[in-house]
C-alpha atoms as a PDB file:
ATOM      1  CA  UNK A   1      83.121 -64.104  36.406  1.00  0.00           C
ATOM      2  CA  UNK A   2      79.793 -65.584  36.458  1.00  0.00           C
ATOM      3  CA  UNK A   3      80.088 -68.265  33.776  1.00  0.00           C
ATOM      4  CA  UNK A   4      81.213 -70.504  36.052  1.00  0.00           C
ATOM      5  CA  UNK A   5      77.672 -70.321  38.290  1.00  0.00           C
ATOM      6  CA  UNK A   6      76.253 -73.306  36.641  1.00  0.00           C
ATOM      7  CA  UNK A   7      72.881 -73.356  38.126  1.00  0.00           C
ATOM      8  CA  UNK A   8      71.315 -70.157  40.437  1.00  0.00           C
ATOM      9  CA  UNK A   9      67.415 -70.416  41.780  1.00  0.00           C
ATOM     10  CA  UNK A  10      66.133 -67.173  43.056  1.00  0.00           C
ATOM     11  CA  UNK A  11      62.422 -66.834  45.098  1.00  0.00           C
ATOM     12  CA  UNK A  12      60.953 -64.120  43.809  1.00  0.00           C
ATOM     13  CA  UNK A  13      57.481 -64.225  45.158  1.00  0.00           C
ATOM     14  CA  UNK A  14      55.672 -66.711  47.255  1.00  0.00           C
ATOM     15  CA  UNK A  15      51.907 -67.080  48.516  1.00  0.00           C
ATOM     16  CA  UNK A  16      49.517 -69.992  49.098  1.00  0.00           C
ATOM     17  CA  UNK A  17      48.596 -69.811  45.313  1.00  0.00           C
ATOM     18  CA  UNK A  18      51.867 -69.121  43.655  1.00  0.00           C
ATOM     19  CA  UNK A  19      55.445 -69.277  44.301  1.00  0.00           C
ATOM     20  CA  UNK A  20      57.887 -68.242  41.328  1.00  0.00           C
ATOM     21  CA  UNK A  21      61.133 -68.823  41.310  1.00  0.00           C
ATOM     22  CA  UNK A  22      63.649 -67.492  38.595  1.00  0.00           C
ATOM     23  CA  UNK A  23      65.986 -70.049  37.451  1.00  0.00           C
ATOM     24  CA  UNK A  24      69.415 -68.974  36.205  1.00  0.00           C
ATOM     25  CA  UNK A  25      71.898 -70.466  34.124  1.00  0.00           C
ATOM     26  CA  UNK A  26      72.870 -74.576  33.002  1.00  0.00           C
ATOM     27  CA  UNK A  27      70.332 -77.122  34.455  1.00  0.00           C
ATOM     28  CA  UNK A  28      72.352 -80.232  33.942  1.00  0.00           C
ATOM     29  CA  UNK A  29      73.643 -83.127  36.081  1.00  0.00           C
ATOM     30  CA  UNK A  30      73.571 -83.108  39.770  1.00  0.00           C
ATOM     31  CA  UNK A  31      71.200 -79.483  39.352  1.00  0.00           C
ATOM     32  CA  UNK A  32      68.312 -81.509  37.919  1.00  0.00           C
ATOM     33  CA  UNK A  33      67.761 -83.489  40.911  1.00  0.00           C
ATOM     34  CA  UNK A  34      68.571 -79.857  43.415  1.00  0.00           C
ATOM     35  CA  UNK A  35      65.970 -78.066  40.781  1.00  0.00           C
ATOM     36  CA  UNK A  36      63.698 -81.446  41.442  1.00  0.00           C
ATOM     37  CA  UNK A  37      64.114 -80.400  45.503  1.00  0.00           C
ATOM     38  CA  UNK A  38      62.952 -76.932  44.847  1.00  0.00           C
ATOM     39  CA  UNK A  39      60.371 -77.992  42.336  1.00  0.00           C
ATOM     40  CA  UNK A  40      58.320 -80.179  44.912  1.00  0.00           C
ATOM     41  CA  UNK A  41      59.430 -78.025  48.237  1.00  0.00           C
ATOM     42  CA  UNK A  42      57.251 -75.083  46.743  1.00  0.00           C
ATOM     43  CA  UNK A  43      54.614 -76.823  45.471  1.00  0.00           C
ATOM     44  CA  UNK A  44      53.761 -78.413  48.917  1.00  0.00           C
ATOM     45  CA  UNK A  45      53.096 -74.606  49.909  1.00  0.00           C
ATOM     46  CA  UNK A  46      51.693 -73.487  47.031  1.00  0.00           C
ATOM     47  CA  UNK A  47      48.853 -74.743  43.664  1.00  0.00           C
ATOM     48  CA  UNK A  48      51.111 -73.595  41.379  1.00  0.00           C
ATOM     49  CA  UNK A  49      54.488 -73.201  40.779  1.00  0.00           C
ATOM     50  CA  UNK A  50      55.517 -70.279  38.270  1.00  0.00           C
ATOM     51  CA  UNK A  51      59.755 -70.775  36.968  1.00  0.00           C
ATOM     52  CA  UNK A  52      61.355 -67.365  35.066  1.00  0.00           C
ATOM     53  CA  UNK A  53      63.430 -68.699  32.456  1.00  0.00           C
ATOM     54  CA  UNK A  54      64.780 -65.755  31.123  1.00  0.00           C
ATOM     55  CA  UNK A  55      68.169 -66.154  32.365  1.00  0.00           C
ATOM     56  CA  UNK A  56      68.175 -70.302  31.542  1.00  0.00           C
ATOM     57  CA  UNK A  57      71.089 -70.557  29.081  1.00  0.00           C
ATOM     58  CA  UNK A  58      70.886 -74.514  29.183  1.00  0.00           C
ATOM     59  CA  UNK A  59      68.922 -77.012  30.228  1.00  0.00           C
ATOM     60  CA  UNK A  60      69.682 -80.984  29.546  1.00  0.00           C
ATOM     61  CA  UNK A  61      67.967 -83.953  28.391  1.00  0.00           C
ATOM     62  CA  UNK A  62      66.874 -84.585  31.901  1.00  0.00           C
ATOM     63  CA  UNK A  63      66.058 -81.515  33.110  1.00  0.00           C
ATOM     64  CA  UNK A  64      63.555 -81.624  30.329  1.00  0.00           C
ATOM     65  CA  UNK A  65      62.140 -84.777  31.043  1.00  0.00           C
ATOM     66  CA  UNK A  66      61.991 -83.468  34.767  1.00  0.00           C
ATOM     67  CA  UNK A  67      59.851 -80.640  33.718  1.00  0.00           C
ATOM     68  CA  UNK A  68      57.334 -82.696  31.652  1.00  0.00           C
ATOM     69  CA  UNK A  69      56.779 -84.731  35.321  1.00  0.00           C
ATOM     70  CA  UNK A  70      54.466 -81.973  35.987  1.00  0.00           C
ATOM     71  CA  UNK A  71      51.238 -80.769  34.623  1.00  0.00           C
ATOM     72  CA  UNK A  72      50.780 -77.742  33.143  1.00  0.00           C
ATOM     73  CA  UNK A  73      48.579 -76.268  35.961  1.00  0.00           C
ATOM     74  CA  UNK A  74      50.781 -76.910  38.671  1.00  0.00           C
ATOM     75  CA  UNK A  75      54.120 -76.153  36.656  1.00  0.00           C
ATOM     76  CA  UNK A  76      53.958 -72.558  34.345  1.00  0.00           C
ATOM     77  CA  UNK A  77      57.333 -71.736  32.124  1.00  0.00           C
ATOM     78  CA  UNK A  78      57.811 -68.217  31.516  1.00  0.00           C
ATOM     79  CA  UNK A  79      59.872 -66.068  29.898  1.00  0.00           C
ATOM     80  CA  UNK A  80      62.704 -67.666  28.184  1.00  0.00           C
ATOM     81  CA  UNK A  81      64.745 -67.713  25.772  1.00  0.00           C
ATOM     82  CA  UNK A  82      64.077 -68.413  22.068  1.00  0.00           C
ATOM     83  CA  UNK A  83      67.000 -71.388  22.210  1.00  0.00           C
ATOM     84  CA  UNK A  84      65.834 -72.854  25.426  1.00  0.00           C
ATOM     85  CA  UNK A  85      61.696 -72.609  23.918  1.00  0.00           C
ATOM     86  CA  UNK A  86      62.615 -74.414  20.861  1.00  0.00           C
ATOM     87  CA  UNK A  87      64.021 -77.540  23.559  1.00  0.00           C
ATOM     88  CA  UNK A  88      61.135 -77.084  25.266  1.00  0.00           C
ATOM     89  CA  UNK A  89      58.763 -77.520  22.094  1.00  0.00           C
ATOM     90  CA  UNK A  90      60.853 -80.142  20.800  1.00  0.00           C
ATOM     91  CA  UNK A  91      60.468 -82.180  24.326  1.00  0.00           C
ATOM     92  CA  UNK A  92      56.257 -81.485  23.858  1.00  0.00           C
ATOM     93  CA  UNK A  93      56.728 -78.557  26.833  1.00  0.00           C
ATOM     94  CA  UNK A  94      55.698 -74.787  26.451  1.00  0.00           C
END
């Protein structure tokens, strides 16, 4: 099945403003640092950088702390999940 796709980043939309990119299922480990590549690849081509969390089921300790690198107006979280907006909270991240 699919459980076993750990980490899946889809571009949904890109333009010289905004890129988003819809981030599906466990960011953890080695994904942090290939969700770090993607992070700073769109955000030389565009201000701001929007992520769809709505299929995140987990994100670690790192790939928090990743997150928090950037600022709010370059980096927007959407969409996700009540479990995976409470780790965000908790980390100071909305």
């Amino acid at each position: 099945g699919q459980d076993n796709v750990m980490l899946r980043i889809t571009l949904l939309s890109q333009s010289t403003e905004e890129a988003v990119l819809k981030i599906e299922g466990r960011i953890t480990g080695a994904d942090v640092a290939l969700l770090e590549c993607e992070i700073r690849g769109k955000l030389e081509q565009a201000q701001r950088l929007v992520l769809d969390l709505q299929g995140l089921k987990h994100i670690d300790r790192e790939g928090l702390e990743l997150l928090k690198h950037w600022s709010a107006d370059q980096l927007v979280l959407r969409d996700s999940s009540v479990f995976v907006r409470t780790l965000l909270q908790t980390h100071g991240l909305e």
